[in-house]
PDB file of N, CA and C in Angstrom:
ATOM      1  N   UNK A   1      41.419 104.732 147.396  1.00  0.00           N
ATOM      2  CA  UNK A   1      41.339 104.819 145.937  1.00  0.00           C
ATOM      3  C   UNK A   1      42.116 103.649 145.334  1.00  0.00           C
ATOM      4  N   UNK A   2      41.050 103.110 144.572  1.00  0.00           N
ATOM      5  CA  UNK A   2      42.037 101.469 144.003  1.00  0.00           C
ATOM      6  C   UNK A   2      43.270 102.113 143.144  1.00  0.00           C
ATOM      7  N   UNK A   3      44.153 102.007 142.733  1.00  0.00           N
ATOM      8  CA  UNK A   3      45.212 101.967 142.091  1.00  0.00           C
ATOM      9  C   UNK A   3      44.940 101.505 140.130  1.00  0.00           C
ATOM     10  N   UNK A   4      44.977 101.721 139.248  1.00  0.00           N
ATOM     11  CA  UNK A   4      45.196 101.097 137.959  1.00  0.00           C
ATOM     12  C   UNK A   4      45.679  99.608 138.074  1.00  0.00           C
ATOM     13  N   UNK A   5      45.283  98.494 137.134  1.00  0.00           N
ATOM     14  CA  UNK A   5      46.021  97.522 137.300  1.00  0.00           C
ATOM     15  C   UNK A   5      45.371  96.909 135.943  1.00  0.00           C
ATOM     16  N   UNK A   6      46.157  95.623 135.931  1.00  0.00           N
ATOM     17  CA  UNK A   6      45.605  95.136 134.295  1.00  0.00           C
ATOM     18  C   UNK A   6      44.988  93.810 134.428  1.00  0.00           C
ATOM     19  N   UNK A   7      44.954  93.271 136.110  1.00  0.00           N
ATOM     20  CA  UNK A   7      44.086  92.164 135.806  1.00  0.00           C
ATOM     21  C   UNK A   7      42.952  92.302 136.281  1.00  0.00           C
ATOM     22  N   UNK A   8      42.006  91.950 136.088  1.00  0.00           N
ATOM     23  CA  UNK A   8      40.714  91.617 135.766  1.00  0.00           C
ATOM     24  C   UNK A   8      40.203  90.850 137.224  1.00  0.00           C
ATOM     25  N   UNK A   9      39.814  91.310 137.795  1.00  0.00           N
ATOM     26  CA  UNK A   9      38.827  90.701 139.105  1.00  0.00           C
ATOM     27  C   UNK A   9      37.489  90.373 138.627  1.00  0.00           C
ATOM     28  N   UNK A  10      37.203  89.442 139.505  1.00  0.00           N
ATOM     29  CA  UNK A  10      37.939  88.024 140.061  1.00  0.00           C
ATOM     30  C   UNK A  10      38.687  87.402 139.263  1.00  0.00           C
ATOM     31  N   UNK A  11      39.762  87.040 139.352  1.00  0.00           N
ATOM     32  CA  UNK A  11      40.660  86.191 138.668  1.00  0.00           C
ATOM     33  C   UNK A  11      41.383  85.066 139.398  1.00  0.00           C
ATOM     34  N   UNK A  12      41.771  83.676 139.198  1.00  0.00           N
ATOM     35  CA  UNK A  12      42.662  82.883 139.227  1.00  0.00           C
ATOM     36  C   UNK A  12      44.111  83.641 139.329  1.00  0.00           C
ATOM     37  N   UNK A  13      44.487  83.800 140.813  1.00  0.00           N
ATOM     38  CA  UNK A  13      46.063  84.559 141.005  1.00  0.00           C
ATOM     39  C   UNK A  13      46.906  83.630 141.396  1.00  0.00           C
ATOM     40  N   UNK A  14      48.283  82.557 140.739  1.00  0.00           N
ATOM     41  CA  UNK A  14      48.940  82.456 141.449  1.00  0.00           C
ATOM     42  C   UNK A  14      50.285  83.017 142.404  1.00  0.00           C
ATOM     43  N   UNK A  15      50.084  82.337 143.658  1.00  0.00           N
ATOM     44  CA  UNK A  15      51.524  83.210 144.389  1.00  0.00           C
ATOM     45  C   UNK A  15      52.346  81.746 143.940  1.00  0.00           C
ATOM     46  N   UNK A  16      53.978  82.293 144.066  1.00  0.00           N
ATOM     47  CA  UNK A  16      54.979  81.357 145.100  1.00  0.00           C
ATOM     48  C   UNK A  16      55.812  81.965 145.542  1.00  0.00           C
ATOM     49  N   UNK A  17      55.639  81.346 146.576  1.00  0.00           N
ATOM     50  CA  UNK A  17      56.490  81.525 148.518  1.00  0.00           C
ATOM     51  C   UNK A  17      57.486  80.559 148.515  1.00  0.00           C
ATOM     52  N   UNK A  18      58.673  81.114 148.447  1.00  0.00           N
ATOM     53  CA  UNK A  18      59.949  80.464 148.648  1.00  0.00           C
ATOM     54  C   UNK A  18      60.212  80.662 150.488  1.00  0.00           C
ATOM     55  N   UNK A  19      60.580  79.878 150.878  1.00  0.00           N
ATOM     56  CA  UNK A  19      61.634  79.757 152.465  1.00  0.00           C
ATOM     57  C   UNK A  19      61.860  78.568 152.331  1.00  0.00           C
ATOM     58  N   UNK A  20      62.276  78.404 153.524  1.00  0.00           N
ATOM     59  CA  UNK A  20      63.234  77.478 154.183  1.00  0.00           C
ATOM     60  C   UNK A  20      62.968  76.212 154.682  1.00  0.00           C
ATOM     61  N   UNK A  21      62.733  74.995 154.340  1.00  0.00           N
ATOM     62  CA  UNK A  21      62.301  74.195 153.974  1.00  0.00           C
ATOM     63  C   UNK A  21      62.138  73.923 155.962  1.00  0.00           C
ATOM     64  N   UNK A  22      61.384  74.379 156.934  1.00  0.00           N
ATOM     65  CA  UNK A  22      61.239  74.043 158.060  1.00  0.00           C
ATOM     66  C   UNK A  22      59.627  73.229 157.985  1.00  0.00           C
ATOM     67  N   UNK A  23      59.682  72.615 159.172  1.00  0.00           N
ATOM     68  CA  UNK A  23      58.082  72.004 159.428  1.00  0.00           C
ATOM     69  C   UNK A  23      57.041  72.869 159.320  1.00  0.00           C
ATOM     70  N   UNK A  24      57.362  74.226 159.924  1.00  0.00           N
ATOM     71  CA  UNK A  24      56.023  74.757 160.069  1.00  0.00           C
ATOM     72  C   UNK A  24      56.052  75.918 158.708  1.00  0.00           C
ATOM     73  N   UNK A  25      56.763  76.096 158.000  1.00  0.00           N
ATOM     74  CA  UNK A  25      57.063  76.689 157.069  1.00  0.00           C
ATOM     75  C   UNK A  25      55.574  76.871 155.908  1.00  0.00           C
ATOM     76  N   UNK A  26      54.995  75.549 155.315  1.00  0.00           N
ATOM     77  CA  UNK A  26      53.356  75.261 154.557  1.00  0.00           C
ATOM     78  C   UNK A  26      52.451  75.931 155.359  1.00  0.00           C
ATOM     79  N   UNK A  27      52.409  75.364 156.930  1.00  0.00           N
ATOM     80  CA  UNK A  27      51.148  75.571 157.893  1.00  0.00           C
ATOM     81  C   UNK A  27      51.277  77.557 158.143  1.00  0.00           C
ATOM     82  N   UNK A  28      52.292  77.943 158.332  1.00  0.00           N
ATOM     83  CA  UNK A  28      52.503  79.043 158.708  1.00  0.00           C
ATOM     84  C   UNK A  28      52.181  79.972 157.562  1.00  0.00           C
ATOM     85  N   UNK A  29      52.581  79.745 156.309  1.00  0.00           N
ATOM     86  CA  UNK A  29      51.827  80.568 155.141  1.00  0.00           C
ATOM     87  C   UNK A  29      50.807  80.297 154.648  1.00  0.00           C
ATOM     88  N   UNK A  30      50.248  78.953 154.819  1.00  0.00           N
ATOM     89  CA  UNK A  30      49.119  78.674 154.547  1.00  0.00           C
ATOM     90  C   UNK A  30      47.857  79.786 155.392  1.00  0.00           C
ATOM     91  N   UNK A  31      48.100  79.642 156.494  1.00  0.00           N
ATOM     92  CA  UNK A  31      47.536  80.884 157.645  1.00  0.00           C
ATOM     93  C   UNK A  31      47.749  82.144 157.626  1.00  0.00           C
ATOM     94  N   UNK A  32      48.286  82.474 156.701  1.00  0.00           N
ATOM     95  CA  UNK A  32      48.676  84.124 156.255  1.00  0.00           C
ATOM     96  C   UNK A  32      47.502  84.263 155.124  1.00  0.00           C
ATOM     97  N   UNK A  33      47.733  83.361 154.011  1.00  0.00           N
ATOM     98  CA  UNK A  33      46.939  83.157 152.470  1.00  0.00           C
ATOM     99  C   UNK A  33      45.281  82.562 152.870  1.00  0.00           C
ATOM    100  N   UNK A  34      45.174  82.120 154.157  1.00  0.00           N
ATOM    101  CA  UNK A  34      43.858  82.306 154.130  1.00  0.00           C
ATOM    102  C   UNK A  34      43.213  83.380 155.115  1.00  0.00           C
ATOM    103  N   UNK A  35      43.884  83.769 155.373  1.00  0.00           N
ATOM    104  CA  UNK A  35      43.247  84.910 156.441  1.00  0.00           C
ATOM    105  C   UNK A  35      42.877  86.151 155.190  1.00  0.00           C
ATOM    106  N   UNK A  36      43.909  86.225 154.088  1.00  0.00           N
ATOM    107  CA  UNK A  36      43.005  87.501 153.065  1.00  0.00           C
ATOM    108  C   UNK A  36      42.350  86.391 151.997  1.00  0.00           C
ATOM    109  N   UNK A  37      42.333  85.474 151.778  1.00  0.00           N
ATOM    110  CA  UNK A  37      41.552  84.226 150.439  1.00  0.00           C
ATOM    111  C   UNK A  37      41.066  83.552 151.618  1.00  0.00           C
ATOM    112  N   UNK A  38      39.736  83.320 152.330  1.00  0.00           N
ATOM    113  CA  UNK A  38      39.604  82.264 153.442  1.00  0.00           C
ATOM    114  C   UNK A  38      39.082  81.611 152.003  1.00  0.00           C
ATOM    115  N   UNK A  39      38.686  81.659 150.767  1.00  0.00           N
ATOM    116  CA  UNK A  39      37.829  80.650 149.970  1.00  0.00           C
ATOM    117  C   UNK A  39      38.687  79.658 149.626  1.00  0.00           C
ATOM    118  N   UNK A  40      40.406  79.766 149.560  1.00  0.00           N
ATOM    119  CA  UNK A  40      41.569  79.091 149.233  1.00  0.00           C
ATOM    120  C   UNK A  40      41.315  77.727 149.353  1.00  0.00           C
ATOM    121  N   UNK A  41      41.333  76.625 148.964  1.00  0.00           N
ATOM    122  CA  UNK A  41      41.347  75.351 149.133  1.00  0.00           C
ATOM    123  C   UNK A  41      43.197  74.905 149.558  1.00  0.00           C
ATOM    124  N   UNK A  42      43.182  74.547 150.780  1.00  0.00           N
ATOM    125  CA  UNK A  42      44.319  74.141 151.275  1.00  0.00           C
ATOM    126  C   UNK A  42      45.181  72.865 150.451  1.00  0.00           C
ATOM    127  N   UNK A  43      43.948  72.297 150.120  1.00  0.00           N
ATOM    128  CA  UNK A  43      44.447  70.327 149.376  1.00  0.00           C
ATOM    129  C   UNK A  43      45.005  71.318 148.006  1.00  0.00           C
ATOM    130  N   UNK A  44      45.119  72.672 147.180  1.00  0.00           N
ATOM    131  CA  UNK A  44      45.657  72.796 146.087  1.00  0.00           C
ATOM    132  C   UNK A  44      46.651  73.210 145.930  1.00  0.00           C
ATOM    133  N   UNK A  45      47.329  73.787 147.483  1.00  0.00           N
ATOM    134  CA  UNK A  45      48.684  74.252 147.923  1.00  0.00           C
ATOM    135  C   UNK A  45      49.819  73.033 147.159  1.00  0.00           C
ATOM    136  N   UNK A  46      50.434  73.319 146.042  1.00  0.00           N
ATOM    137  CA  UNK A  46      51.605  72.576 145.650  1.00  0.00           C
ATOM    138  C   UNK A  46      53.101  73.297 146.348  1.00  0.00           C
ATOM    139  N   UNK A  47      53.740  71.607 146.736  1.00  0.00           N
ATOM    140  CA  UNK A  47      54.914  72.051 147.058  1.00  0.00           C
ATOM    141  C   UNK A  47      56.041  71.293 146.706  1.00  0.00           C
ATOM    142  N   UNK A  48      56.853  72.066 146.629  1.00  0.00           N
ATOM    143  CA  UNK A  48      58.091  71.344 145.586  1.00  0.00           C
ATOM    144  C   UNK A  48      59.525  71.837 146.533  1.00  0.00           C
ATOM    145  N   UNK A  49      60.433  70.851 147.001  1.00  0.00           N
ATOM    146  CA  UNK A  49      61.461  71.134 147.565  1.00  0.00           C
ATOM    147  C   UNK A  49      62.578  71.364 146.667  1.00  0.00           C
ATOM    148  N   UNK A  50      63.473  72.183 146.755  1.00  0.00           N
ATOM    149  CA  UNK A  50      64.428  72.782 146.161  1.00  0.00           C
ATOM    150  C   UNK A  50      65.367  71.641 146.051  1.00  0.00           C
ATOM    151  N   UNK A  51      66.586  71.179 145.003  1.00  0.00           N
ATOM    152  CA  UNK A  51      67.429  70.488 144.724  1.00  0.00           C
ATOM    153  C   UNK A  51      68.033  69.398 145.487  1.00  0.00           C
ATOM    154  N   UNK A  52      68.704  70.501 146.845  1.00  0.00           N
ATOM    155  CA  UNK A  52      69.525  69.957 147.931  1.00  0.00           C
ATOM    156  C   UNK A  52      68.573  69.986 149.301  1.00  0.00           C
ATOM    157  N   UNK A  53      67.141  70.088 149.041  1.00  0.00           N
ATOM    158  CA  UNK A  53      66.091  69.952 149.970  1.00  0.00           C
ATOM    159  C   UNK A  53      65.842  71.117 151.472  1.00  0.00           C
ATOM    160  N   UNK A  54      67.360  72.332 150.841  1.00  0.00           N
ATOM    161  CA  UNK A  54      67.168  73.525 152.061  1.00  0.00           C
ATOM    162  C   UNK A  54      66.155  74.097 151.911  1.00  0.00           C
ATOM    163  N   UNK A  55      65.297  74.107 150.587  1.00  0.00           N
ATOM    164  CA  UNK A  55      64.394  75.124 150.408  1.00  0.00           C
ATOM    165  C   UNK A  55      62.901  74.572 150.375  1.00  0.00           C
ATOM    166  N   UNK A  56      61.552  75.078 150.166  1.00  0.00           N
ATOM    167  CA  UNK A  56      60.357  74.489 149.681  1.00  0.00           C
ATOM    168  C   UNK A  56      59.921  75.544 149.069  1.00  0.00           C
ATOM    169  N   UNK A  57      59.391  75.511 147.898  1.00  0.00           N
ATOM    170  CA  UNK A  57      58.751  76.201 147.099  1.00  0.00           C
ATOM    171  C   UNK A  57      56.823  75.846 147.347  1.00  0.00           C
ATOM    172  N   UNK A  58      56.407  77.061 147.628  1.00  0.00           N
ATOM    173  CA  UNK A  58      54.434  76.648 147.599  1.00  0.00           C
ATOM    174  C   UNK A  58      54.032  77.595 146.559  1.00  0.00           C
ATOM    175  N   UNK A  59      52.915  76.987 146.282  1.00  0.00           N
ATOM    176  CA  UNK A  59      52.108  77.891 144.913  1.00  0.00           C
ATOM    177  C   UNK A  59      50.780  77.318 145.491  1.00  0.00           C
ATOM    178  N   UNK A  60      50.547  78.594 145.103  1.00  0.00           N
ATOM    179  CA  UNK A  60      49.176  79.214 146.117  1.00  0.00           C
ATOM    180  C   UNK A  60      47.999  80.351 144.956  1.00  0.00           C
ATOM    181  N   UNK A  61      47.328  79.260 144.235  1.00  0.00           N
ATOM    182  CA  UNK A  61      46.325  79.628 143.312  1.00  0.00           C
ATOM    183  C   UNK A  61      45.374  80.172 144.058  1.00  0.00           C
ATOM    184  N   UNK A  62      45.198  81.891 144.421  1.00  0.00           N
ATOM    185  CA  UNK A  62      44.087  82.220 145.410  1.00  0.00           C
ATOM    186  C   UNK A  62      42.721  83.283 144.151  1.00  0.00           C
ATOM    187  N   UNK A  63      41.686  82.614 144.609  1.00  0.00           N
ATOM    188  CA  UNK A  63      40.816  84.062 144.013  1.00  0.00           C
ATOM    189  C   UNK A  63      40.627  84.638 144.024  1.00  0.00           C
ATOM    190  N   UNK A  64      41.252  86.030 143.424  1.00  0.00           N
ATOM    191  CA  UNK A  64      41.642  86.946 143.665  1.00  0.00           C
ATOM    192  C   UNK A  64      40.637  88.449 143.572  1.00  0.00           C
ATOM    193  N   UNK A  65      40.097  89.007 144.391  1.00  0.00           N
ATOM    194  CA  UNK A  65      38.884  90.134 143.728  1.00  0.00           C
ATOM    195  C   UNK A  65      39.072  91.642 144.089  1.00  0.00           C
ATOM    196  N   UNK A  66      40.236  91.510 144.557  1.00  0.00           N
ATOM    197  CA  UNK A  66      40.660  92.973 144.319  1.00  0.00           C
ATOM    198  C   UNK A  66      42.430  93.174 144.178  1.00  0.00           C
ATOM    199  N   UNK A  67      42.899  94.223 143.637  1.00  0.00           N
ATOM    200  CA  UNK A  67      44.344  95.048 143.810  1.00  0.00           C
ATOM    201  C   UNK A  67      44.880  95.014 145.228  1.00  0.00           C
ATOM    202  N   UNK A  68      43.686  95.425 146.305  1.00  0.00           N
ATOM    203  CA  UNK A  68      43.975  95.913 147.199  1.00  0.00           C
ATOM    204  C   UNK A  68      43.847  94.809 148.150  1.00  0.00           C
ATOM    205  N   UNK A  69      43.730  93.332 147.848  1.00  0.00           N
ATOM    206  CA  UNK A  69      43.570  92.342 148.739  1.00  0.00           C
ATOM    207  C   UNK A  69      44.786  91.435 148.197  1.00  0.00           C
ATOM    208  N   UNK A  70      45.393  91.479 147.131  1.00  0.00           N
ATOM    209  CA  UNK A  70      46.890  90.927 146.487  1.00  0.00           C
ATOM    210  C   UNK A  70      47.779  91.730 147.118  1.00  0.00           C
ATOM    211  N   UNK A  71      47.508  93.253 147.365  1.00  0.00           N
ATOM    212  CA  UNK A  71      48.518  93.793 148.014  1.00  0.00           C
ATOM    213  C   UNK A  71      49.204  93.553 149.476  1.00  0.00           C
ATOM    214  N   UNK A  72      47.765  93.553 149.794  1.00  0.00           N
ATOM    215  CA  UNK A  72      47.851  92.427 151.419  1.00  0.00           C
ATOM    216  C   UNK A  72      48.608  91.613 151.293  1.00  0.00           C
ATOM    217  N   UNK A  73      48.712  90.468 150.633  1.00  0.00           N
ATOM    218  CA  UNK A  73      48.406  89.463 150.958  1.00  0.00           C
ATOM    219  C   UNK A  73      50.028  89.363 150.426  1.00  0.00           C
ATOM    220  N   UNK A  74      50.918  89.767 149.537  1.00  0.00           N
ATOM    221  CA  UNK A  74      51.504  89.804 149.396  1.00  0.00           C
ATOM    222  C   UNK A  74      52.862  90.977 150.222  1.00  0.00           C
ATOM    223  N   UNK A  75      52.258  91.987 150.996  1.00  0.00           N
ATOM    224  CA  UNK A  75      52.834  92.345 152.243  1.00  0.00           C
ATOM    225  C   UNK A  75      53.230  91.910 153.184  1.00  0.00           C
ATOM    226  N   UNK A  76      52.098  91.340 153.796  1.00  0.00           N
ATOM    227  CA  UNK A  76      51.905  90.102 154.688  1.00  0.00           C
ATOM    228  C   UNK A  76      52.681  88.991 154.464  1.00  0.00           C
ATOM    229  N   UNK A  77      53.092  88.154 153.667  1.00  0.00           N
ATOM    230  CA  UNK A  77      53.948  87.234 152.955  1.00  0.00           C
ATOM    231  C   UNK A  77      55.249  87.450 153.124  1.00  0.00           C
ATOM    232  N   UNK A  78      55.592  88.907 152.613  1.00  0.00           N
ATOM    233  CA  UNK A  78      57.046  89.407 152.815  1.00  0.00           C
ATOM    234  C   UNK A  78      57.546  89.780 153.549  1.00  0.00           C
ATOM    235  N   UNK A  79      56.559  89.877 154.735  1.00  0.00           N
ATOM    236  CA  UNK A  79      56.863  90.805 155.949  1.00  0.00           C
ATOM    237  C   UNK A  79      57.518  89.248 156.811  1.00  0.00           C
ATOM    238  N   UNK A  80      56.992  88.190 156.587  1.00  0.00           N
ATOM    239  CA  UNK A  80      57.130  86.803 156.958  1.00  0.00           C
ATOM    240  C   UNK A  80      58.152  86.157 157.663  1.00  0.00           C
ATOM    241  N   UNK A  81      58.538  85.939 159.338  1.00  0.00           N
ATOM    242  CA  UNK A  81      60.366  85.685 158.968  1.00  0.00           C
ATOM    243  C   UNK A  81      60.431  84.577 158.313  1.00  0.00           C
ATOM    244  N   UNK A  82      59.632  83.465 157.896  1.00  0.00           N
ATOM    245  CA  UNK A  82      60.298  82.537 157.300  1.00  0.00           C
ATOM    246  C   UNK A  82      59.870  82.247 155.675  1.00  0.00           C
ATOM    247  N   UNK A  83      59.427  83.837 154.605  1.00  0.00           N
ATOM    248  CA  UNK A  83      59.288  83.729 153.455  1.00  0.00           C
ATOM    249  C   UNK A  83      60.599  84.401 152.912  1.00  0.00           C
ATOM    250  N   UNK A  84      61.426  83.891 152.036  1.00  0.00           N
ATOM    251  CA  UNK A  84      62.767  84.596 151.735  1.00  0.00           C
ATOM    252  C   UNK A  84      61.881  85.407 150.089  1.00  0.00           C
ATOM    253  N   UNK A  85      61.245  84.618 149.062  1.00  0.00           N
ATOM    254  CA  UNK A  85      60.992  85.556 148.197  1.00  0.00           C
ATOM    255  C   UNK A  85      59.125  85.370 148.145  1.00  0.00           C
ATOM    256  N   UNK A  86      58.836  86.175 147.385  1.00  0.00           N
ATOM    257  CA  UNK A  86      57.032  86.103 147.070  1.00  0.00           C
ATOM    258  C   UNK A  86      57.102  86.621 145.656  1.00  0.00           C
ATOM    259  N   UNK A  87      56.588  85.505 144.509  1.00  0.00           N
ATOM    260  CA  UNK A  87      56.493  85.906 143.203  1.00  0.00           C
ATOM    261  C   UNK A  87      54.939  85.740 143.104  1.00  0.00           C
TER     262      UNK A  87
END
């Protein structure tokens, strides 16, 4: 049973995935965010390193067509060892 919610499917959803600014850190969430969005375009993944460069910030514009596939996808994300937050 879908849940109530107030956005509107299909919609333009962005995530951002904060961790730890490691090598495999992009490739490794990138492979989480397309396994529930395979339509995701990888080249739109923005990433921005944090101040003192410990951190990387990604934003991850996925199309989004259900409650119950953001919920994933954002489980999955947090469950992550190397995602510290998921907004």
């Amino acid at each position: 049973m879908d849940r109530p919610t107030l956005i509107e499917f299909p919609s333009d959803f962005p995530l951002k995935i904060m961790g730890n600014a490691v090598p495999e850190f992009a490739q490794q969430v990138l492979a989480v965010v397309l396994s529930h969005a395979p339509d995701f375009d990888p080249a739109s993944m923005e990433m921005r390193p944090s101040s003192g460069a410990k951190y990387l910030s990604l934003t991850c514009t996925v199309r989004a067509t259900s409650q119950v596939q953001l919920d994933a996808l954002y489980t999955e994300l947090s469950a992550h060892p190397l995602v510290k937050v998921v907004l």
